[in-house]
Protein backbone atom coordinates (compact mmCIF):
# COMPACT_ATOMS: atom_id res chain seq x y z
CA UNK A 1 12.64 -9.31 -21.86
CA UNK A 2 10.06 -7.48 -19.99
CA UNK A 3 8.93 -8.39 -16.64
CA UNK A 4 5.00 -9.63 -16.79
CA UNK A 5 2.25 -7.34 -15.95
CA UNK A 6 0.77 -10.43 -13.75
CA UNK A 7 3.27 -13.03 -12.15
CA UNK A 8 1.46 -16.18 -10.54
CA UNK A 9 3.71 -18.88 -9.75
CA UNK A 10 2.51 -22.38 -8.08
CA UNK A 11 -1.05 -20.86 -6.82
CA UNK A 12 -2.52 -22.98 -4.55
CA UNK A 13 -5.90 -22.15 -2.43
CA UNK A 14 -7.62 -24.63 -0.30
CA UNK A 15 -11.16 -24.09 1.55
CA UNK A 16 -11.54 -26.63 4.26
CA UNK A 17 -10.80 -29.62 2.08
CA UNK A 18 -11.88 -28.45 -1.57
CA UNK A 19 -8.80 -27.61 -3.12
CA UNK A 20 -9.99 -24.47 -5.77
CA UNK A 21 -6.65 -24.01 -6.86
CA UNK A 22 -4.14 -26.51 -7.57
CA UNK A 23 -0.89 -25.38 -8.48
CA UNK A 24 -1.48 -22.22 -10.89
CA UNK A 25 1.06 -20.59 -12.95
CA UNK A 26 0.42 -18.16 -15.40
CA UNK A 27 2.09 -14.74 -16.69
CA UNK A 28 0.12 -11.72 -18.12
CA UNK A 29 1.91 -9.11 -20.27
CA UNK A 30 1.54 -5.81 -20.19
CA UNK A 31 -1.33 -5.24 -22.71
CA UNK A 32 -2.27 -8.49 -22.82
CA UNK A 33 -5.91 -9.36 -22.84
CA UNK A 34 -6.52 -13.10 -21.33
CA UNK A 35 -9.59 -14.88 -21.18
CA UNK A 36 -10.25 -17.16 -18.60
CA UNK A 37 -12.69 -19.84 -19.33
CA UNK A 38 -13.98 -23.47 -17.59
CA UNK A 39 -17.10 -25.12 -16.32
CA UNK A 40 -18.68 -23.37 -13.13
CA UNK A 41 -15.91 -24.58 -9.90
CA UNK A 42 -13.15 -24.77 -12.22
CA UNK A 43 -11.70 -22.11 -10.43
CA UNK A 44 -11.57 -18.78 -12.51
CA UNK A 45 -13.23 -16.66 -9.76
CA UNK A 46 -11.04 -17.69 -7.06
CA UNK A 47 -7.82 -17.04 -9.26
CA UNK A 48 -8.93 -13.45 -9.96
CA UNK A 49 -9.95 -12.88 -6.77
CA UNK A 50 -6.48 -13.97 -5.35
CA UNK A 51 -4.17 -11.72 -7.76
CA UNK A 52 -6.29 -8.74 -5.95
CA UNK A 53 -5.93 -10.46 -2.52
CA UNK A 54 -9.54 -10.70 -2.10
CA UNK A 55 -8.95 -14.10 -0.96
CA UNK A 56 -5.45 -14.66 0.65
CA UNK A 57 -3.60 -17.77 -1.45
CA UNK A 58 -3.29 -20.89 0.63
CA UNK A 59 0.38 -20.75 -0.99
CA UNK A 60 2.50 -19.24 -4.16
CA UNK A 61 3.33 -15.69 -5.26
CA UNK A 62 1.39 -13.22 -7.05
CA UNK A 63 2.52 -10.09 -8.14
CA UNK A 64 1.72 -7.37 -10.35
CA UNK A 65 3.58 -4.80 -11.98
CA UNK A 66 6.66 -6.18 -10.40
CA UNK A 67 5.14 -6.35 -6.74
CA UNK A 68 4.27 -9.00 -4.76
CA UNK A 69 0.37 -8.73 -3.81
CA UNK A 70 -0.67 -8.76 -0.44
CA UNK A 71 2.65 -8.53 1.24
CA UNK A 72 5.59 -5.95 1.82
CA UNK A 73 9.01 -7.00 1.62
CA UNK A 74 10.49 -9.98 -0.20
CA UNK A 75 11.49 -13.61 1.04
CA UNK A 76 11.21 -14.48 5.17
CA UNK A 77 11.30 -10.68 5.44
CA UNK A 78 7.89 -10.06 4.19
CA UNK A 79 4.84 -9.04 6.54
CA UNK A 80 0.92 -9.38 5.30
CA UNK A 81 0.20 -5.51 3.96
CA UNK A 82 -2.06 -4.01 6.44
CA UNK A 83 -5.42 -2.44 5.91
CA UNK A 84 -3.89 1.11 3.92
CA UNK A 85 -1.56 -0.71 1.87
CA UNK A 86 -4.00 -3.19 1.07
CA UNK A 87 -6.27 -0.34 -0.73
CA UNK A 88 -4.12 1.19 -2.08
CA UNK A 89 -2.95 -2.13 -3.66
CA UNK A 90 -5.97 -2.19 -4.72
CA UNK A 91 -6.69 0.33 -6.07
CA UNK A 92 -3.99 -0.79 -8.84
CA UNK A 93 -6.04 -3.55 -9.86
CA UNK A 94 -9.46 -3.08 -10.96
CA UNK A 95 -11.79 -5.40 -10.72
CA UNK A 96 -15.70 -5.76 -11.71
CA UNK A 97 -17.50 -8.74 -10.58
CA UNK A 98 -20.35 -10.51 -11.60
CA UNK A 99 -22.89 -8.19 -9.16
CA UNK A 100 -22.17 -4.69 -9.35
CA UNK A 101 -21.91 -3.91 -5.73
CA UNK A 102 -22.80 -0.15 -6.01
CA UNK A 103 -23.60 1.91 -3.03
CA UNK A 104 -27.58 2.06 -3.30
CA UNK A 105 -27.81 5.63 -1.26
CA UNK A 106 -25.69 7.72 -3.95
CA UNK A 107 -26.17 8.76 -7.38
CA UNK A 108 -24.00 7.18 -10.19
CA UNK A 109 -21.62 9.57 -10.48
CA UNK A 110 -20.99 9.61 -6.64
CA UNK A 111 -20.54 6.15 -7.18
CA UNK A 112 -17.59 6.67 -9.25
CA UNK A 113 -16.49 9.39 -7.60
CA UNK A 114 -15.71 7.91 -4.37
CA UNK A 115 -12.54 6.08 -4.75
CA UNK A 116 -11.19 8.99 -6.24
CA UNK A 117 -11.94 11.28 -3.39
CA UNK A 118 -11.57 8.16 -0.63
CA UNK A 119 -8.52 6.42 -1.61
CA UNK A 120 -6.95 8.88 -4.07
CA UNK A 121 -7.06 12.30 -2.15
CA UNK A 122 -8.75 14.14 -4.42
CA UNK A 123 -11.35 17.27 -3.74
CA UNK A 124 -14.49 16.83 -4.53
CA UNK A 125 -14.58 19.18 -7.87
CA UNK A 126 -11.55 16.98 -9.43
CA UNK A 127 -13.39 13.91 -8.67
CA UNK A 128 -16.55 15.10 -10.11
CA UNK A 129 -14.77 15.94 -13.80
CA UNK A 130 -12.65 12.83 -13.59
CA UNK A 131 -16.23 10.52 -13.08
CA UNK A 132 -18.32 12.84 -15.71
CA UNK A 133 -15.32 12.21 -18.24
CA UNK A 134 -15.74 8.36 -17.20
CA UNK A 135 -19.36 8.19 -17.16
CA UNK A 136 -19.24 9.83 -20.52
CA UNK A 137 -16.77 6.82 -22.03
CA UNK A 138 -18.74 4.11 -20.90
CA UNK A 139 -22.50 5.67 -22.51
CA UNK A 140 -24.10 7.07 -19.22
CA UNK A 141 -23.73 10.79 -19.45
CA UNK A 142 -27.57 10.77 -19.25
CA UNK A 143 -27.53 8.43 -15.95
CA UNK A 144 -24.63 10.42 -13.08
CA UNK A 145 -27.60 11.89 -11.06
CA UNK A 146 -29.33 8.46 -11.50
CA UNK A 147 -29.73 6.16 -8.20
CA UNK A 148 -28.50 2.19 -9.10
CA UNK A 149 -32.26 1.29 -8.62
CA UNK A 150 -33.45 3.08 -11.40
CA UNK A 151 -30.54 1.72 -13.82
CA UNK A 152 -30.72 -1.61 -15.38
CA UNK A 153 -28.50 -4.40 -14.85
CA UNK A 154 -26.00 -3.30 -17.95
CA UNK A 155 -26.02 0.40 -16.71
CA UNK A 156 -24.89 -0.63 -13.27
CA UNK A 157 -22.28 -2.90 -14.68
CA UNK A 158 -21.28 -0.15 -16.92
CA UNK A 159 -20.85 2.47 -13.53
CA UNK A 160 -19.15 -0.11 -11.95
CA UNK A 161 -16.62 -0.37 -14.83
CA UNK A 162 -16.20 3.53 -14.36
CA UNK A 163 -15.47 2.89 -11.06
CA UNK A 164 -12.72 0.71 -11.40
CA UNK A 165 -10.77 2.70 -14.58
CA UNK A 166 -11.39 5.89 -12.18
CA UNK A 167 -8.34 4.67 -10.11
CA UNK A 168 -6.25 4.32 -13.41
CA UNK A 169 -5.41 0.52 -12.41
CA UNK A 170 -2.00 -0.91 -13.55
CA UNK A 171 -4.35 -4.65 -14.73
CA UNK A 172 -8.54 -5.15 -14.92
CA UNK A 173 -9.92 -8.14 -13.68
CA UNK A 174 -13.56 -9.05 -14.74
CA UNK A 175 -15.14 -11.73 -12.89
CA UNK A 176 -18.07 -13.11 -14.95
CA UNK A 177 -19.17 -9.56 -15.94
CA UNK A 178 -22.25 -10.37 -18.12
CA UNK A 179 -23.37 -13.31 -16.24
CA UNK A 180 -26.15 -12.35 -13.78
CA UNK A 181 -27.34 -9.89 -16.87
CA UNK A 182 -30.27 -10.12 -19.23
CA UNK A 183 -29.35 -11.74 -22.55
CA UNK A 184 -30.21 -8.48 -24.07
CA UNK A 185 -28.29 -6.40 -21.92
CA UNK A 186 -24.81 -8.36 -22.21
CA UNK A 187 -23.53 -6.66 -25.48
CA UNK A 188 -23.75 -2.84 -24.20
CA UNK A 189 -21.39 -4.05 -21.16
CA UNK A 190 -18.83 -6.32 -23.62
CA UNK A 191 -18.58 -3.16 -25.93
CA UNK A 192 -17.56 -1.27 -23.56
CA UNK A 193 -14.68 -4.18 -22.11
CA UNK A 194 -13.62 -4.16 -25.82
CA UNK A 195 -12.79 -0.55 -25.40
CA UNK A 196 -10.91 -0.90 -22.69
CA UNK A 197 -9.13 -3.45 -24.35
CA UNK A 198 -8.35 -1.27 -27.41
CA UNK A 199 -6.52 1.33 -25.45
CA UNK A 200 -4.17 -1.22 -24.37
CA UNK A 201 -5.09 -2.09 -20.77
CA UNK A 202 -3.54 -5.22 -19.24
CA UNK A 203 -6.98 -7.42 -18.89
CA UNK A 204 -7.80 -11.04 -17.11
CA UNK A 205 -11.48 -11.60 -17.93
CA UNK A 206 -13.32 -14.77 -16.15
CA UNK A 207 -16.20 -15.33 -18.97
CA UNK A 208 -18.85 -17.76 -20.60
CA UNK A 209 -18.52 -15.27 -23.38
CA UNK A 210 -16.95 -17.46 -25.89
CA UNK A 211 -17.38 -14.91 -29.17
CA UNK A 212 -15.78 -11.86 -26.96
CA UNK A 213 -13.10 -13.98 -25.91
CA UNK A 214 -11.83 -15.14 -29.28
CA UNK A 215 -12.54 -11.78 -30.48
CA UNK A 216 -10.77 -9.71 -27.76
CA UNK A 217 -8.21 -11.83 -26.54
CA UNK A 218 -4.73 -12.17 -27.05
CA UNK A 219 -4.93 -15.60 -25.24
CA UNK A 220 -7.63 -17.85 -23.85
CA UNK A 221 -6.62 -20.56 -20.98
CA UNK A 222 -9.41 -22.97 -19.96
CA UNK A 223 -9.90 -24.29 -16.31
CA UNK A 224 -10.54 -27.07 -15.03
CA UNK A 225 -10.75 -28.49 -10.74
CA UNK A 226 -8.19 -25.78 -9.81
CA UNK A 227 -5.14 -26.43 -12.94
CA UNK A 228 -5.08 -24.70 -16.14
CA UNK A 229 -5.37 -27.35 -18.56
CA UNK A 230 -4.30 -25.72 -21.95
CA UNK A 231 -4.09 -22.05 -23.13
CA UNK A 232 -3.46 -20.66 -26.39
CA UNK A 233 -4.32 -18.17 -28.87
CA UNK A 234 -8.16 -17.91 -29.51
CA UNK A 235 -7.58 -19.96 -33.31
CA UNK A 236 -5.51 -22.56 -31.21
CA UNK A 237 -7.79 -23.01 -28.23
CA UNK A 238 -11.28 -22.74 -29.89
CA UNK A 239 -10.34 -24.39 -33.41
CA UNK A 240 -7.35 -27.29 -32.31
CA UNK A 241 -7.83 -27.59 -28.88
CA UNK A 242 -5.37 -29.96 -27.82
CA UNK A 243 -6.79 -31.64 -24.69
CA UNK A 244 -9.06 -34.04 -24.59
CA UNK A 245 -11.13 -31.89 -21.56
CA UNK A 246 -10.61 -28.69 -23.17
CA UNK A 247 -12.76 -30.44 -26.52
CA UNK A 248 -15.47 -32.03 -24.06
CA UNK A 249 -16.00 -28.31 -22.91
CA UNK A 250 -15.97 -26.72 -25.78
CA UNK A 251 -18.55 -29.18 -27.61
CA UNK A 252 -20.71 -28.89 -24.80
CA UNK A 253 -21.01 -24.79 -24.52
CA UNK A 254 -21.13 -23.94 -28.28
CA UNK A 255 -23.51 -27.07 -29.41
């Protein structure tokens, strides 16, 4: 059998005393396309944001592609991965969050260009066709000499998708994508996450979204205070939920 894409075993993560994650295991295959879903606290966010060591687990493994995150070795020999290894563990797993975090001072396509030239090594001229190609695939050829000010909320989303596939990441992580977006905005920036699923890249997707998720994914797993309370395949979870919480949810967000 194939080794998982994503490995978390026993994930806990504590701040102060609020316990956000309470013993989390969960495998992703390579190709796989999970949707994470669970009432605001249940603890989606901080999950993703450990598998990419944004936030250092309070305790467990993660690993991806067969590597432990965040540290170098194996066992009592391993040491915390330093500020280099870090990004460049990074850039192996994109992620897009719910703001888009782009730098307001450059144009779009600068934007999308800098990881490539920053982290990757690249000259400037190879960046540039890499991020036109990009900008292209995700519907803003028109926008790369735009600043993020003059873009709306789904064309910034959509540049900071760009930016993330620019480092050709092993897994993409989506942390509430859509949800500081207008209603009307929402579908140009799922389209394009549908895309990315189609060409077979290994996604976790935190979401409210509950017709992408049983459209796109392979697997849904709801959240609840920290555990994963049941996960199946989008039929299972959204038409014969099995738990008694995941049914409360689910009434309550498509009523």
């Amino acid at each position: 059998m194939m080794s998982p894409m994503i490995d978390v075993r026993n994930l806990h993560k504590t701040f102060g005393s609020v316990q956000a994650l309470d013993g989390v295991s969960l495998t992703v295959g390579t190709g796989e396309v999970v949707c994470v879903i669970g009432p605001s606290g249940s603890g989606k966010s901080t999950l993703l944001r450990c598998i990419n060591f944004l936030e250092e687990p309070t305790s467990g493994i993660v690993s991806v592609g067969g590597h432990r995150v965040g540290y170098v070795g194996d066992g009592t020999h391993a040491r915390r991965m330093r500020g280099r290894e870090l990004a460049a563990m990074r850039a192996e797993i994109g992620m897009v969050f719910q703001l888009f975090y782009l730098w307001p001072h450059i144009t779009a396509l600068e934007n999308v260009m800098l990881g490539l030239t920053e982290v990757r090594g690249l000259t400037a001229r190879a960046a540039a066709d890499q991020a036109r190609a990009l900008m292209h695939k995700v519907g803003l050829g028109d926008k790369m000499t735009a600043f993020p000010e003059h873009l709306s909320g789904g064309q910034r989303q959509r540049v900071a998708i760009a930016r993330a596939l620019a480092m050709e990441p092993k897994v993409m992580l989506f942390d509430e994508p859509t949800s500081a977006l207008d209603p009307e905005l929402v579908g140009e920036v799922l389209q394009v996450m549908e895309q990315v699923a189609q060409e077979g890249m290994t996604m976790m997707v935190a979401t409210h979204e509950m017709g992408f998720a049983r459209r796109v994914a392979d697997r849904v797993v709801f959240m609840d205070r920290g555990r994963i309370v049941e996960s199946g395949t989008p039929d299972e979870l959204f038409d014969r939920p099995r738990e008694e919480r995941t049914r409360r949810f689910l009434e309550k967000i498509l009523s």
